[in-house]
PDB file of N, CA and C in Angstrom:
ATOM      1  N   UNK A   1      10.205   1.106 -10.411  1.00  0.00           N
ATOM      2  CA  UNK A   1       9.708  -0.110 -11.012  1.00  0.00           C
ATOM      3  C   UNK A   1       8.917  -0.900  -9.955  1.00  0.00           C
ATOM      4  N   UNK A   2       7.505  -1.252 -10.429  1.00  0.00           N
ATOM      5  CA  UNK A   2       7.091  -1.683  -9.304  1.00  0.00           C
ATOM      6  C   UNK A   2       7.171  -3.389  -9.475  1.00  0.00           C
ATOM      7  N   UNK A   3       7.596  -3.676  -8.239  1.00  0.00           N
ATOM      8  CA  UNK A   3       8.106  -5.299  -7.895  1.00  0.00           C
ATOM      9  C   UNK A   3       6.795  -6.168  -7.563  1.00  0.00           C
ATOM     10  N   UNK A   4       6.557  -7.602  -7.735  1.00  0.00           N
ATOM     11  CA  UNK A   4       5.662  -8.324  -7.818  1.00  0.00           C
ATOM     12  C   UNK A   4       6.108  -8.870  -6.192  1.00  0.00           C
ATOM     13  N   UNK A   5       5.992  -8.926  -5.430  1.00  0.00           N
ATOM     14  CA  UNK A   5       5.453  -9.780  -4.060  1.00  0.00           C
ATOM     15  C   UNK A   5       4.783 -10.790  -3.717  1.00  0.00           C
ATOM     16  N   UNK A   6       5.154 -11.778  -3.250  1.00  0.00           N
ATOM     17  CA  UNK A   6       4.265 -12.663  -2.355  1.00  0.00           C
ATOM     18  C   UNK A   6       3.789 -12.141  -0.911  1.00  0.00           C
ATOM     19  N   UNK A   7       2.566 -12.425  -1.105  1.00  0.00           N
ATOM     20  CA  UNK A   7       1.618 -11.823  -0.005  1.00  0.00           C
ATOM     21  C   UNK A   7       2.161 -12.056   1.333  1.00  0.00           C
ATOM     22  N   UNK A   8       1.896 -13.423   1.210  1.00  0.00           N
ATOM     23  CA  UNK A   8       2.083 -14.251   2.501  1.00  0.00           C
ATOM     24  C   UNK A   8       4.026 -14.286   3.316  1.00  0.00           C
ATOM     25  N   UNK A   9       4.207 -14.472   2.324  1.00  0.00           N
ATOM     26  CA  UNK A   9       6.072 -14.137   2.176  1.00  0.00           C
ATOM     27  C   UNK A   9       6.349 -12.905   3.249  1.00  0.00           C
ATOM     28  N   UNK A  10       5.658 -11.643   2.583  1.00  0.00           N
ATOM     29  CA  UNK A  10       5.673 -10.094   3.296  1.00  0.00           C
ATOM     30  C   UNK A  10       5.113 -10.274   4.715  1.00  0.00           C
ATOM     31  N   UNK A  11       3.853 -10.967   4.975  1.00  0.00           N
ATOM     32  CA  UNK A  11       3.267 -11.074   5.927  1.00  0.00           C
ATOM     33  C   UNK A  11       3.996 -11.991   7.290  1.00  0.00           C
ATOM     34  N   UNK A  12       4.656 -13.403   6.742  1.00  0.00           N
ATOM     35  CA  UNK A  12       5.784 -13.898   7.790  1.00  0.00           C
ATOM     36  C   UNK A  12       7.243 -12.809   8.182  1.00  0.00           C
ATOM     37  N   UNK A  13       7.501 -12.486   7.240  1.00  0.00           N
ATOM     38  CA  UNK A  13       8.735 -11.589   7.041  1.00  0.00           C
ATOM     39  C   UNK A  13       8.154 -10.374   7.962  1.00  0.00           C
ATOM     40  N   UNK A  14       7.070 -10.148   7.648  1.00  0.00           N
ATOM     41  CA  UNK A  14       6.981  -8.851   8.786  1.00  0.00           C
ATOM     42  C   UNK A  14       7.213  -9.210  10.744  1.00  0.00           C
ATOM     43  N   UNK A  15       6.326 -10.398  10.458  1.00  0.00           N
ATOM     44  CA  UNK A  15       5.924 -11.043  12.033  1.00  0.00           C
ATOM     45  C   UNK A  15       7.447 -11.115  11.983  1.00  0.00           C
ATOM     46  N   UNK A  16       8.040 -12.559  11.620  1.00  0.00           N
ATOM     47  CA  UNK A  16       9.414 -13.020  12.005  1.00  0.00           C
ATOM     48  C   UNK A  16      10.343 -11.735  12.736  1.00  0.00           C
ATOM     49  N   UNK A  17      10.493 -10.302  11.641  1.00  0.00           N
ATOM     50  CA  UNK A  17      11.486  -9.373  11.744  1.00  0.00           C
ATOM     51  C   UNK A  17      10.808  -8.633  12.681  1.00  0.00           C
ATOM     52  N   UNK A  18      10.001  -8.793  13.663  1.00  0.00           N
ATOM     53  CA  UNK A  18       9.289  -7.820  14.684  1.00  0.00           C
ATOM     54  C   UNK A  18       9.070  -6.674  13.566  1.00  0.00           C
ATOM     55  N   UNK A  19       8.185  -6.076  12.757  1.00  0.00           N
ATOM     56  CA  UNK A  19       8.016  -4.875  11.894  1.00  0.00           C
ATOM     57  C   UNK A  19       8.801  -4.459  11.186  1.00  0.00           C
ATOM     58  N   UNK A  20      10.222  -4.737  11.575  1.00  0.00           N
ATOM     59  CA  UNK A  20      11.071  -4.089  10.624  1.00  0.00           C
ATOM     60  C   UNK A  20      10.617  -4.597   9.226  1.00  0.00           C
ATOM     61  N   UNK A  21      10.664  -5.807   8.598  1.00  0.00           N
ATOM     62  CA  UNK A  21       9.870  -6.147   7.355  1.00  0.00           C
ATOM     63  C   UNK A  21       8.579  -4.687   6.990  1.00  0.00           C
ATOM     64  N   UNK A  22       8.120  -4.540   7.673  1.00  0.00           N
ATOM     65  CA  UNK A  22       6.664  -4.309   7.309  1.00  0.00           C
ATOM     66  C   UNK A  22       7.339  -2.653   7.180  1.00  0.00           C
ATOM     67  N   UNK A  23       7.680  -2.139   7.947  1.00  0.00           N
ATOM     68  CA  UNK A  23       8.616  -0.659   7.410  1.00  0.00           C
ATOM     69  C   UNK A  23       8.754  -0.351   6.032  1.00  0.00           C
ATOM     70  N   UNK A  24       9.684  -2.068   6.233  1.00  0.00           N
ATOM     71  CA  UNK A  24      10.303  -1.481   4.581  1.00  0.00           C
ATOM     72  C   UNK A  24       9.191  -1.785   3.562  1.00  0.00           C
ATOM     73  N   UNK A  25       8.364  -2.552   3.515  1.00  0.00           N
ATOM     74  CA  UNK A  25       7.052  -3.483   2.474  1.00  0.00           C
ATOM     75  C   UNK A  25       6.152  -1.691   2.372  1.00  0.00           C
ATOM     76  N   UNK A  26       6.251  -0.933   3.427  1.00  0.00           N
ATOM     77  CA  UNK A  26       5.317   0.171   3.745  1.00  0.00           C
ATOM     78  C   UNK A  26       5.541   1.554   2.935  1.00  0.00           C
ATOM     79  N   UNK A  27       7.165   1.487   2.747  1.00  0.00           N
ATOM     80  CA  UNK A  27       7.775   2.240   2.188  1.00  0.00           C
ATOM     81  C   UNK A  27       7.798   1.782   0.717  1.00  0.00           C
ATOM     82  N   UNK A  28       8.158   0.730   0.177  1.00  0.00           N
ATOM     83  CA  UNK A  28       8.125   0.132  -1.132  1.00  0.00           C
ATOM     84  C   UNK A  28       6.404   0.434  -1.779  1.00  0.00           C
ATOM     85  N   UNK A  29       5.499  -0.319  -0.706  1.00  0.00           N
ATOM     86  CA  UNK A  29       3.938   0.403  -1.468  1.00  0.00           C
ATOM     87  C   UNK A  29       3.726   1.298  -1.495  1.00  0.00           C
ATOM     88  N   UNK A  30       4.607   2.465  -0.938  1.00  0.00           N
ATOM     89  CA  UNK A  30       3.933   4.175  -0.970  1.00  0.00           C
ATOM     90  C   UNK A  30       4.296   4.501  -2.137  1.00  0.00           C
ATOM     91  N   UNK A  31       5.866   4.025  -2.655  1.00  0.00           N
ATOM     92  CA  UNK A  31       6.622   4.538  -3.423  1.00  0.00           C
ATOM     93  C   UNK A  31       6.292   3.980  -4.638  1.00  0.00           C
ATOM     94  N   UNK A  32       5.744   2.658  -5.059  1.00  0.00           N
ATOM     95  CA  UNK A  32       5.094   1.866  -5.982  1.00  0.00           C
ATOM     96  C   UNK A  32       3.634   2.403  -6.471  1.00  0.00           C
ATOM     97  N   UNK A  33       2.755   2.785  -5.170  1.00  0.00           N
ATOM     98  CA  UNK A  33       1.652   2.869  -5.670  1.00  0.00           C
ATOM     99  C   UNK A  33       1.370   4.593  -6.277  1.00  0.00           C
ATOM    100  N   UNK A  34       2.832   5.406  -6.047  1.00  0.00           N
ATOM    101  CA  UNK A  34       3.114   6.641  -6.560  1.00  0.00           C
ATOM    102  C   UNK A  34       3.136   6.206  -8.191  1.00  0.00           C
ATOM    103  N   UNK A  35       4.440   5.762  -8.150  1.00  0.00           N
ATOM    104  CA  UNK A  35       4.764   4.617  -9.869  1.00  0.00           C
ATOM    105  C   UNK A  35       3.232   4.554 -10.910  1.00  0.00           C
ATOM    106  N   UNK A  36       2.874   3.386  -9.879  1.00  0.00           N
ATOM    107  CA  UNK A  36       1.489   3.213 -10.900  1.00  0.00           C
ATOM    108  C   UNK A  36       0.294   4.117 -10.633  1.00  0.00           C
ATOM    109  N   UNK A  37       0.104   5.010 -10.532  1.00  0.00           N
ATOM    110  CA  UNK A  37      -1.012   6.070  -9.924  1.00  0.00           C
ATOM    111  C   UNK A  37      -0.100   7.330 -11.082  1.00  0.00           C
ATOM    112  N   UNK A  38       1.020   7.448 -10.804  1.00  0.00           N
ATOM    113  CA  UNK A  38       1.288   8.247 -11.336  1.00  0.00           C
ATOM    114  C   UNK A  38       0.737   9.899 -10.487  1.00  0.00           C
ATOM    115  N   UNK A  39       0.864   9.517  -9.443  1.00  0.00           N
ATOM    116  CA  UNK A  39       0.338  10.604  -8.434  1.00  0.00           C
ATOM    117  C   UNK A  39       1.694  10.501  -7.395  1.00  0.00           C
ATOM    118  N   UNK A  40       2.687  11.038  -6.871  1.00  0.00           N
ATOM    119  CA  UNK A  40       3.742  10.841  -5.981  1.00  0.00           C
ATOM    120  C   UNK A  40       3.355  12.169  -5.876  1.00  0.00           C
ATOM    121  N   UNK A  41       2.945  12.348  -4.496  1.00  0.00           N
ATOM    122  CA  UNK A  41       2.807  13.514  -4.078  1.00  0.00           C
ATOM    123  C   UNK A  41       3.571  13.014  -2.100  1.00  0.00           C
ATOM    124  N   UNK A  42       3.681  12.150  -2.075  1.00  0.00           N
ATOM    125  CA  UNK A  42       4.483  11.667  -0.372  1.00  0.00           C
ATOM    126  C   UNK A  42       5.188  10.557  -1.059  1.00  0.00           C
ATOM    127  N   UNK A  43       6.452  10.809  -0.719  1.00  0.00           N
ATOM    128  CA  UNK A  43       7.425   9.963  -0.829  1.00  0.00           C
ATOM    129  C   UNK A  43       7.025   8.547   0.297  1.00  0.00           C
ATOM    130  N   UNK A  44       7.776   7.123   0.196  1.00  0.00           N
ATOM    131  CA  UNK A  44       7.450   6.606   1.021  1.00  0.00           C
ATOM    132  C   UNK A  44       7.715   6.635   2.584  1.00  0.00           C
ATOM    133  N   UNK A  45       9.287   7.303   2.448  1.00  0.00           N
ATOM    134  CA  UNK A  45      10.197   7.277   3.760  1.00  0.00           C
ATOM    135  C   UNK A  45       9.568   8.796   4.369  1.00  0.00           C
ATOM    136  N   UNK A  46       8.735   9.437   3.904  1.00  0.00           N
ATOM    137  CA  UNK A  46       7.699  10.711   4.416  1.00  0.00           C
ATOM    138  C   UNK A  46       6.636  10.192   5.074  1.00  0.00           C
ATOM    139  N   UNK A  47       6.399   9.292   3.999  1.00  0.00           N
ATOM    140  CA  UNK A  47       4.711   8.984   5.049  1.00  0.00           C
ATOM    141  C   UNK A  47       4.681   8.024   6.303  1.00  0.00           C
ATOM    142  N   UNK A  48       6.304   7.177   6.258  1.00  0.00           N
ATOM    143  CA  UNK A  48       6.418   6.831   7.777  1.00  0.00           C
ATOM    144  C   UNK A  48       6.879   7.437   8.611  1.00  0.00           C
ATOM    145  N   UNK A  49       7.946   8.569   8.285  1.00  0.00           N
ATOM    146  CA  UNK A  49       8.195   9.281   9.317  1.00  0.00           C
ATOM    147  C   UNK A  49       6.916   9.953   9.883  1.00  0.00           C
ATOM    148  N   UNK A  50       5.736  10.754   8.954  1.00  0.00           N
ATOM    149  CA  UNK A  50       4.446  11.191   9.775  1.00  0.00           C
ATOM    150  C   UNK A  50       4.480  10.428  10.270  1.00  0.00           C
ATOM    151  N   UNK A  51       3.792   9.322  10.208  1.00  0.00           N
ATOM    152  CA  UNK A  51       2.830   8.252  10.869  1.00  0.00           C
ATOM    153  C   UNK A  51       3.886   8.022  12.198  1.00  0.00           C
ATOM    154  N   UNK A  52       5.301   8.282  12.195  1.00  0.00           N
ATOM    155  CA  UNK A  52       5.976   7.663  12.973  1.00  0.00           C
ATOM    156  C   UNK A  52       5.850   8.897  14.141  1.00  0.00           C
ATOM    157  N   UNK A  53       5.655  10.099  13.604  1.00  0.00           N
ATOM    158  CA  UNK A  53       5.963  11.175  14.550  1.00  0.00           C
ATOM    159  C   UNK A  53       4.566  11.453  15.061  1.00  0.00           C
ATOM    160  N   UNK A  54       3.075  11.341  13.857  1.00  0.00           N
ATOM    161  CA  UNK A  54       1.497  11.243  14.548  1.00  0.00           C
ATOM    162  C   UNK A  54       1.329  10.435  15.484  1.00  0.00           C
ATOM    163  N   UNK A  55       2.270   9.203  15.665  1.00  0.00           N
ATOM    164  CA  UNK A  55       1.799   7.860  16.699  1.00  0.00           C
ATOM    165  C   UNK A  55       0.802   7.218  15.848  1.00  0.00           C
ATOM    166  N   UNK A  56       0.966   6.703  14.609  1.00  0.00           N
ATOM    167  CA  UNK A  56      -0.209   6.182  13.757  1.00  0.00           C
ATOM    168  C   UNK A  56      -1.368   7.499  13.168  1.00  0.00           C
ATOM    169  N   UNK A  57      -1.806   7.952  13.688  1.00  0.00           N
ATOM    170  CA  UNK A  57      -2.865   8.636  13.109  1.00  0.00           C
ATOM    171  C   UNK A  57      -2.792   9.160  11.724  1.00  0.00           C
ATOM    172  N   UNK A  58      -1.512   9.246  11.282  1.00  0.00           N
ATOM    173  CA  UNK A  58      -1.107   9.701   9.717  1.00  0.00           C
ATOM    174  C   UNK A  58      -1.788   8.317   9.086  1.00  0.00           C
ATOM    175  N   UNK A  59      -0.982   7.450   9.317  1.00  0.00           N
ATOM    176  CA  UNK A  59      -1.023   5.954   8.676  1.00  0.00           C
ATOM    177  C   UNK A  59      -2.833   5.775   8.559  1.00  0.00           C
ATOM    178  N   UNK A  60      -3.689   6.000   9.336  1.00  0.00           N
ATOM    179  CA  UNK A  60      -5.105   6.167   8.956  1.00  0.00           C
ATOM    180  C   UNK A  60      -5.062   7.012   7.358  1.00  0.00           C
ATOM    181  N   UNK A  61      -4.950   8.440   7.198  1.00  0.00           N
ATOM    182  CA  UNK A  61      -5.412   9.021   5.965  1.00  0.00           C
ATOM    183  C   UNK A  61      -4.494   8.270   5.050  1.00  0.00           C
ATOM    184  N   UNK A  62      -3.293   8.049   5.271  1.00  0.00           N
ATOM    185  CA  UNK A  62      -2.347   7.192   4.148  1.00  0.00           C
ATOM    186  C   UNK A  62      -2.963   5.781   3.629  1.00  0.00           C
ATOM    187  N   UNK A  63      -3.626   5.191   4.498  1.00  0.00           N
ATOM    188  CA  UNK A  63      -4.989   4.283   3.765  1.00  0.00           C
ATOM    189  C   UNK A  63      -5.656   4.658   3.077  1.00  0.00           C
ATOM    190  N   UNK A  64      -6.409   5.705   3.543  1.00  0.00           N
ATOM    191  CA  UNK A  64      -7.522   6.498   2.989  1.00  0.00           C
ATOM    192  C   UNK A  64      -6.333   7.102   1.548  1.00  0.00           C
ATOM    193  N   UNK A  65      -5.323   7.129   1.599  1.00  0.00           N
ATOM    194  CA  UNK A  65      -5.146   8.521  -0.005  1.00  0.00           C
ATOM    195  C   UNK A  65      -4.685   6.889  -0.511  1.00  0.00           C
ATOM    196  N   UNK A  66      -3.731   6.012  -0.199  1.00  0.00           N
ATOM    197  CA  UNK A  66      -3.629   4.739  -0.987  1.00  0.00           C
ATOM    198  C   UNK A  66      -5.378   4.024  -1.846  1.00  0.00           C
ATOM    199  N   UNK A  67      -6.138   4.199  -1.317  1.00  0.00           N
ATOM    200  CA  UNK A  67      -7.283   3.519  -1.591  1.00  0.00           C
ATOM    201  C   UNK A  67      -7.856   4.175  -2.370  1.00  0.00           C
ATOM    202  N   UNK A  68      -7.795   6.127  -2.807  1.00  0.00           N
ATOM    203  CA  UNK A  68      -8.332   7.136  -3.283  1.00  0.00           C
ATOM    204  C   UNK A  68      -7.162   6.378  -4.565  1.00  0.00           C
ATOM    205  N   UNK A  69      -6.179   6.267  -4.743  1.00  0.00           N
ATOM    206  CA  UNK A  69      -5.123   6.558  -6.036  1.00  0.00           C
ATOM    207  C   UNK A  69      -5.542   5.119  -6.433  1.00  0.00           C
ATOM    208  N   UNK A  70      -5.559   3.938  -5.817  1.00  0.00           N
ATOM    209  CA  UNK A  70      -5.347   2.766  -6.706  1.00  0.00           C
ATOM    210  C   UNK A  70      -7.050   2.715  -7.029  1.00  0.00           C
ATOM    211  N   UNK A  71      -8.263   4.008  -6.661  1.00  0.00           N
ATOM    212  CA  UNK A  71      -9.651   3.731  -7.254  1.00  0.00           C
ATOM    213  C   UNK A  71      -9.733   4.248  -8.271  1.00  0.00           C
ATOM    214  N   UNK A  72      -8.705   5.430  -8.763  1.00  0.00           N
ATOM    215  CA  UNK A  72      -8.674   6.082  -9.922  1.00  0.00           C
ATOM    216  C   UNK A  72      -8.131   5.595 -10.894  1.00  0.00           C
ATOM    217  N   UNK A  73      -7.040   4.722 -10.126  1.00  0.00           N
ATOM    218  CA  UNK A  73      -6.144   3.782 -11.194  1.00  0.00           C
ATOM    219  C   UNK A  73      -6.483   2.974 -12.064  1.00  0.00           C
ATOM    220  N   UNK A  74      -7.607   2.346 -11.292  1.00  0.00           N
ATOM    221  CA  UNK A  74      -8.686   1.070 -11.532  1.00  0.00           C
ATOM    222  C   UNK A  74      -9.499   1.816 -12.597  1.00  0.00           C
ATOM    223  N   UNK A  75     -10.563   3.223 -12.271  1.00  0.00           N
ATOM    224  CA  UNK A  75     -11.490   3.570 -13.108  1.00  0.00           C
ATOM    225  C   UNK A  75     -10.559   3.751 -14.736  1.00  0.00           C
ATOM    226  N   UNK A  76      -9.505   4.447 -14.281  1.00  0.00           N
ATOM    227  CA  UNK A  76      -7.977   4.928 -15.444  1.00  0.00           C
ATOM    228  C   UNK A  76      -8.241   3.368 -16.504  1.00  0.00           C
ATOM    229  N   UNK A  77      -8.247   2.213 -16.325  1.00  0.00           N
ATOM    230  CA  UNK A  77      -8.017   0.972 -16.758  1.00  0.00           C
ATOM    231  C   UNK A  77      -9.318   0.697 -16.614  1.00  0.00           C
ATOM    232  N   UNK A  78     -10.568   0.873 -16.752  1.00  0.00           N
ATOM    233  CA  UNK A  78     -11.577   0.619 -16.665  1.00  0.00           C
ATOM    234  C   UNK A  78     -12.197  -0.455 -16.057  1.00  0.00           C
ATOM    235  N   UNK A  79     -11.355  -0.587 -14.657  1.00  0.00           N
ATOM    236  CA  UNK A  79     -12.014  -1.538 -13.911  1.00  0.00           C
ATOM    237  C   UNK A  79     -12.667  -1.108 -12.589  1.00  0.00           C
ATOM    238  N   UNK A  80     -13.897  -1.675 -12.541  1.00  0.00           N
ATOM    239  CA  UNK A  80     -14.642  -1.050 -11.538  1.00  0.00           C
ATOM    240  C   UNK A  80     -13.824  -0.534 -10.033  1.00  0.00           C
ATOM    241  N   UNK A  81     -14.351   0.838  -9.660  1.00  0.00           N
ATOM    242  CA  UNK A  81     -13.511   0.775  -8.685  1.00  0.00           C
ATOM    243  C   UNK A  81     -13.723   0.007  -7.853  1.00  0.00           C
ATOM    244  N   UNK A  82     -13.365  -0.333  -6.371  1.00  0.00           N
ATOM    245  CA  UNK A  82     -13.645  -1.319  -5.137  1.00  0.00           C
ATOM    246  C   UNK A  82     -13.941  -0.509  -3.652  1.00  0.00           C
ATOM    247  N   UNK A  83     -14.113   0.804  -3.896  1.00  0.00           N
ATOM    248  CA  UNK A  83     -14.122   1.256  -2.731  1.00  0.00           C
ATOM    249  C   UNK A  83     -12.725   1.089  -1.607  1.00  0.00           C
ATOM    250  N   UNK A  84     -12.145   0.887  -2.247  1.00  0.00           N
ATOM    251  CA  UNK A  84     -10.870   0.920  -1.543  1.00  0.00           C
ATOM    252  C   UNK A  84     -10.555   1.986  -0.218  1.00  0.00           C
ATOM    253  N   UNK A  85     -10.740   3.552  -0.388  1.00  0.00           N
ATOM    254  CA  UNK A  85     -10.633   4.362   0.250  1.00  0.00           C
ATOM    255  C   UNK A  85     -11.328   4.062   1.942  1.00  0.00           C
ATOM    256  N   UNK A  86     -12.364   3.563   1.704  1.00  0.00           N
ATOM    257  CA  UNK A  86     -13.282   3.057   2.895  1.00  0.00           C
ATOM    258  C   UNK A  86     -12.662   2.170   3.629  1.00  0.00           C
ATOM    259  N   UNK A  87     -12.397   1.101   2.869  1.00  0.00           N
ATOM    260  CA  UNK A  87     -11.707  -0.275   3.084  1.00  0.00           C
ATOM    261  C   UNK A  87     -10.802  -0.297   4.114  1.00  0.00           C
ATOM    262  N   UNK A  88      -9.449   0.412   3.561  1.00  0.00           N
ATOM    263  CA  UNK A  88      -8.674   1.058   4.154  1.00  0.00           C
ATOM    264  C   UNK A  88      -8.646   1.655   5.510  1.00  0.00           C
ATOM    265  N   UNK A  89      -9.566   2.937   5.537  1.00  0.00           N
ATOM    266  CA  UNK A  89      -9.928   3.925   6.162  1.00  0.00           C
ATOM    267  C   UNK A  89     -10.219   2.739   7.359  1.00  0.00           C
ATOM    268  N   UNK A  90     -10.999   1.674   7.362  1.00  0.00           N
ATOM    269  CA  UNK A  90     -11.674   1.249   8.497  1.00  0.00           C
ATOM    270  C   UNK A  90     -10.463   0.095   9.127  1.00  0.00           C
ATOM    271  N   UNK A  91      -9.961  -0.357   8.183  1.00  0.00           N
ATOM    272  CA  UNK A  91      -8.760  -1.042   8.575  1.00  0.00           C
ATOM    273  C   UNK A  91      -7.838  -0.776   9.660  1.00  0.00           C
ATOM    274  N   UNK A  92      -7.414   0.323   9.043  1.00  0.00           N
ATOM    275  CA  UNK A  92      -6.178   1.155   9.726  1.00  0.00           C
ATOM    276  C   UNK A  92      -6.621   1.421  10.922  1.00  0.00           C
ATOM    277  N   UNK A  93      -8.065   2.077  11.565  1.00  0.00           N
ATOM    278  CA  UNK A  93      -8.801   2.431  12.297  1.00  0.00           C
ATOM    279  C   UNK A  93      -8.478   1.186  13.117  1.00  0.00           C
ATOM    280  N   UNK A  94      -8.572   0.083  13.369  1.00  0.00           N
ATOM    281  CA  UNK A  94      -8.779  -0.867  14.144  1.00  0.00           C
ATOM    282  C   UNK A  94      -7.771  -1.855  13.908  1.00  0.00           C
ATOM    283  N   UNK A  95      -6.380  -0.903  13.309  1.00  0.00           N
ATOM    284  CA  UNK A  95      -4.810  -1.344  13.989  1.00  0.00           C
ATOM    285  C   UNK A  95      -4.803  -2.486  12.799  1.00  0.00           C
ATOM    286  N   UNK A  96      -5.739  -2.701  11.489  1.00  0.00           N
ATOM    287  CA  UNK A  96      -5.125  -3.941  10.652  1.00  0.00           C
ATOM    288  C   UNK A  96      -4.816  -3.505   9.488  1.00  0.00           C
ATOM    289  N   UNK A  97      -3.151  -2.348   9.789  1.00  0.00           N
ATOM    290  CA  UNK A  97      -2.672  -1.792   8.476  1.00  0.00           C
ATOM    291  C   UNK A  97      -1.451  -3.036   7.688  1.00  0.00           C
ATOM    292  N   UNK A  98      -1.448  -4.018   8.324  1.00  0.00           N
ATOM    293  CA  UNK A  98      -0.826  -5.461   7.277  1.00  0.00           C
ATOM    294  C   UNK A  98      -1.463  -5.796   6.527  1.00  0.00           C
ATOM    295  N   UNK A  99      -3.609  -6.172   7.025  1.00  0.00           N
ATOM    296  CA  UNK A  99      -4.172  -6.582   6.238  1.00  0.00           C
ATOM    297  C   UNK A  99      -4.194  -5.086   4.692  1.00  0.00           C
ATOM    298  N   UNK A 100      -3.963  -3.548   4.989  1.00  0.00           N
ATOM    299  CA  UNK A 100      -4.179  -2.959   4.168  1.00  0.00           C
ATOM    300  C   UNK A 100      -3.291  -3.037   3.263  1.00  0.00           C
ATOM    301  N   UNK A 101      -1.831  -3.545   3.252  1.00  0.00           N
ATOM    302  CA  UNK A 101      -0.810  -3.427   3.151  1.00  0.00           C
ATOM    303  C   UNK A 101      -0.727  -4.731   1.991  1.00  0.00           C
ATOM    304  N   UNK A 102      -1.499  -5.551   2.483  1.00  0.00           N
ATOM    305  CA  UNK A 102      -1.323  -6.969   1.869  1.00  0.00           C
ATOM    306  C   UNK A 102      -2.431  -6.879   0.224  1.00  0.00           C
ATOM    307  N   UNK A 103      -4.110  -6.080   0.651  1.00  0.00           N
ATOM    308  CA  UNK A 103      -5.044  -5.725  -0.056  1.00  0.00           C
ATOM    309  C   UNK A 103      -3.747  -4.871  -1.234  1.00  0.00           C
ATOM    310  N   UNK A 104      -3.256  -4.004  -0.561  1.00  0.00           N
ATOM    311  CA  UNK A 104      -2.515  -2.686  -1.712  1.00  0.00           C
ATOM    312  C   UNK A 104      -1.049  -3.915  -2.475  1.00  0.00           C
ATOM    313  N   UNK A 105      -0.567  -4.964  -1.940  1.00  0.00           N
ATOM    314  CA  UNK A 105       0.203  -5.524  -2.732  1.00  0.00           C
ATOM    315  C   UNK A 105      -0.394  -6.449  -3.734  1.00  0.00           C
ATOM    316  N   UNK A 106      -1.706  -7.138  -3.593  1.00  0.00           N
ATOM    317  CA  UNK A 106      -2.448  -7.550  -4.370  1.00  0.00           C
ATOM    318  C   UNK A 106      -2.739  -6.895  -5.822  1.00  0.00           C
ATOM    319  N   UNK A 107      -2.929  -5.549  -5.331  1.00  0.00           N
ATOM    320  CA  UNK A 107      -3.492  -4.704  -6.398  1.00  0.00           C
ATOM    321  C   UNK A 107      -2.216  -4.250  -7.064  1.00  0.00           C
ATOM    322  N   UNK A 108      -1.026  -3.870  -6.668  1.00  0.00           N
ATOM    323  CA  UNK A 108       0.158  -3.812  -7.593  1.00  0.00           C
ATOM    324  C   UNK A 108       0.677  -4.985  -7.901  1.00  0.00           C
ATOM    325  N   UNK A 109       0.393  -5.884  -7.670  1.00  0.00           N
ATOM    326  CA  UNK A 109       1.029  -7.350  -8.198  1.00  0.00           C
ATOM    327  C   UNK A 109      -0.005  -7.430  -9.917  1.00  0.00           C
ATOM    328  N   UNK A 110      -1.355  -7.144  -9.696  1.00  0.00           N
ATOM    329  CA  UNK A 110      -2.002  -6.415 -11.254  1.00  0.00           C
ATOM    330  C   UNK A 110      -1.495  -6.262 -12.254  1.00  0.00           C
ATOM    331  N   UNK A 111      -0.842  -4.845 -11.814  1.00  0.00           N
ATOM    332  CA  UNK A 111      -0.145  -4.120 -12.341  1.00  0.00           C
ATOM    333  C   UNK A 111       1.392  -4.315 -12.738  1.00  0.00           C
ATOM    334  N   UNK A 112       1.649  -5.320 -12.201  1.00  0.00           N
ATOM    335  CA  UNK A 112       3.357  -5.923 -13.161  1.00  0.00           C
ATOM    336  C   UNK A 112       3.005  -6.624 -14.058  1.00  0.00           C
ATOM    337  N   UNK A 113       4.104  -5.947 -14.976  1.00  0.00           N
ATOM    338  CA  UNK A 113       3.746  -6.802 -16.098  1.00  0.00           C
ATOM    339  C   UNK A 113       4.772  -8.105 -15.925  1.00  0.00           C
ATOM    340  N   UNK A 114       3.881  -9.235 -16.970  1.00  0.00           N
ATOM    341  CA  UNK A 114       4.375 -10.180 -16.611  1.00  0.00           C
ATOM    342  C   UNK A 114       5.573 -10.875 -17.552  1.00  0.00           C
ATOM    343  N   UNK A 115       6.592 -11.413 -17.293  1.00  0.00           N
ATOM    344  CA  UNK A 115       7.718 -11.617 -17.736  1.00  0.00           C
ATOM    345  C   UNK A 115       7.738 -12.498 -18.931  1.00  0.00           C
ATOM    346  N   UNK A 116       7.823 -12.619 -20.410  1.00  0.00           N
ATOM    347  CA  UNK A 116       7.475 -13.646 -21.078  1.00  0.00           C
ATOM    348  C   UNK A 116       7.951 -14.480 -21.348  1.00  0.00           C
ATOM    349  N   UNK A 117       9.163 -14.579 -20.130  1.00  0.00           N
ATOM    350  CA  UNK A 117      10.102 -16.164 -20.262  1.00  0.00           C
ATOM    351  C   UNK A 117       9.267 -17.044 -19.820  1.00  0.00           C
TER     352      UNK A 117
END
C-alpha cells in the first residue's frame, strides 16, 4: 500500500537521524514505486544492499530504472511523461539522491488515493 508522505518531514528526519531516515524512506520508495508501476522486479532492501555493496554506483541506475517506471506510469494514466529517467540519472551523479528521493515521493503522493473523510 503505498503511503502519502510529507516531503519536507522525510527530508529533516533524514538529516536529524544521520541517514538512517533516508534508508528506510529509500526502501519504502523502491517498494511503493514497484506497487504503483506494477513492475517489482528489485525489492527495496535489494537495491540498498547493491548500492550498499557498489559504494553508490547501483543507486545511480536505481534513479535511472525509478524515473524509467514512474514515465510509463505517467504515459499508463495519460500524463505527459517528465523525463524523469534523466532527471534522476544526473542527480544521483552529483550525490543529490534526497533531492531524487523527495521528486519520487511527490510523484507517489499522486498516486494515493485520497481519503473521503
Amino acid at each position: 500500500m503505498v503511503r502519502p508522505r510529507s516531503i519536507p518531514l522525510c527530508i529533516i528526519l533524514s538529516l536529524i537521524t544521520c541517514g538512517i531516515y533516508f534508508i528506510y524512506w529509500f526502501i519504502c520508495l523502491t517498494d511503493e514505486v514497484g506497487e504503483v508501476t506494477q513492475e517489482q522486479d528489485t525489492s527495496g532492501i535489494a537495491a540498498f544492499l547493491f548500492s550498499l555493496i557498489t559504494c553508490g554506483i547501483y543507486s545511480i541506475y536505481w534513479g535511472w530504472k525509478m524515473g524509467d517506471k514512474l514515465d510509463r506510469a505517467r504515459m499508463r494514466s495519460h500524463v505527459p511523461p517528465a523525463s524523469f529517467p534523466i532527471l534522476f540519472l544526473v542527480l544521483n551523479l552529483f550525490g543529490l539522491s534526497i533531492v531524487t528521493c523527495a521528486i519520487i515521493q511527490s510523484e507517489l503522493n499522486h498516486y494515493t488515493p485520497v481519503n473521503p473523510l
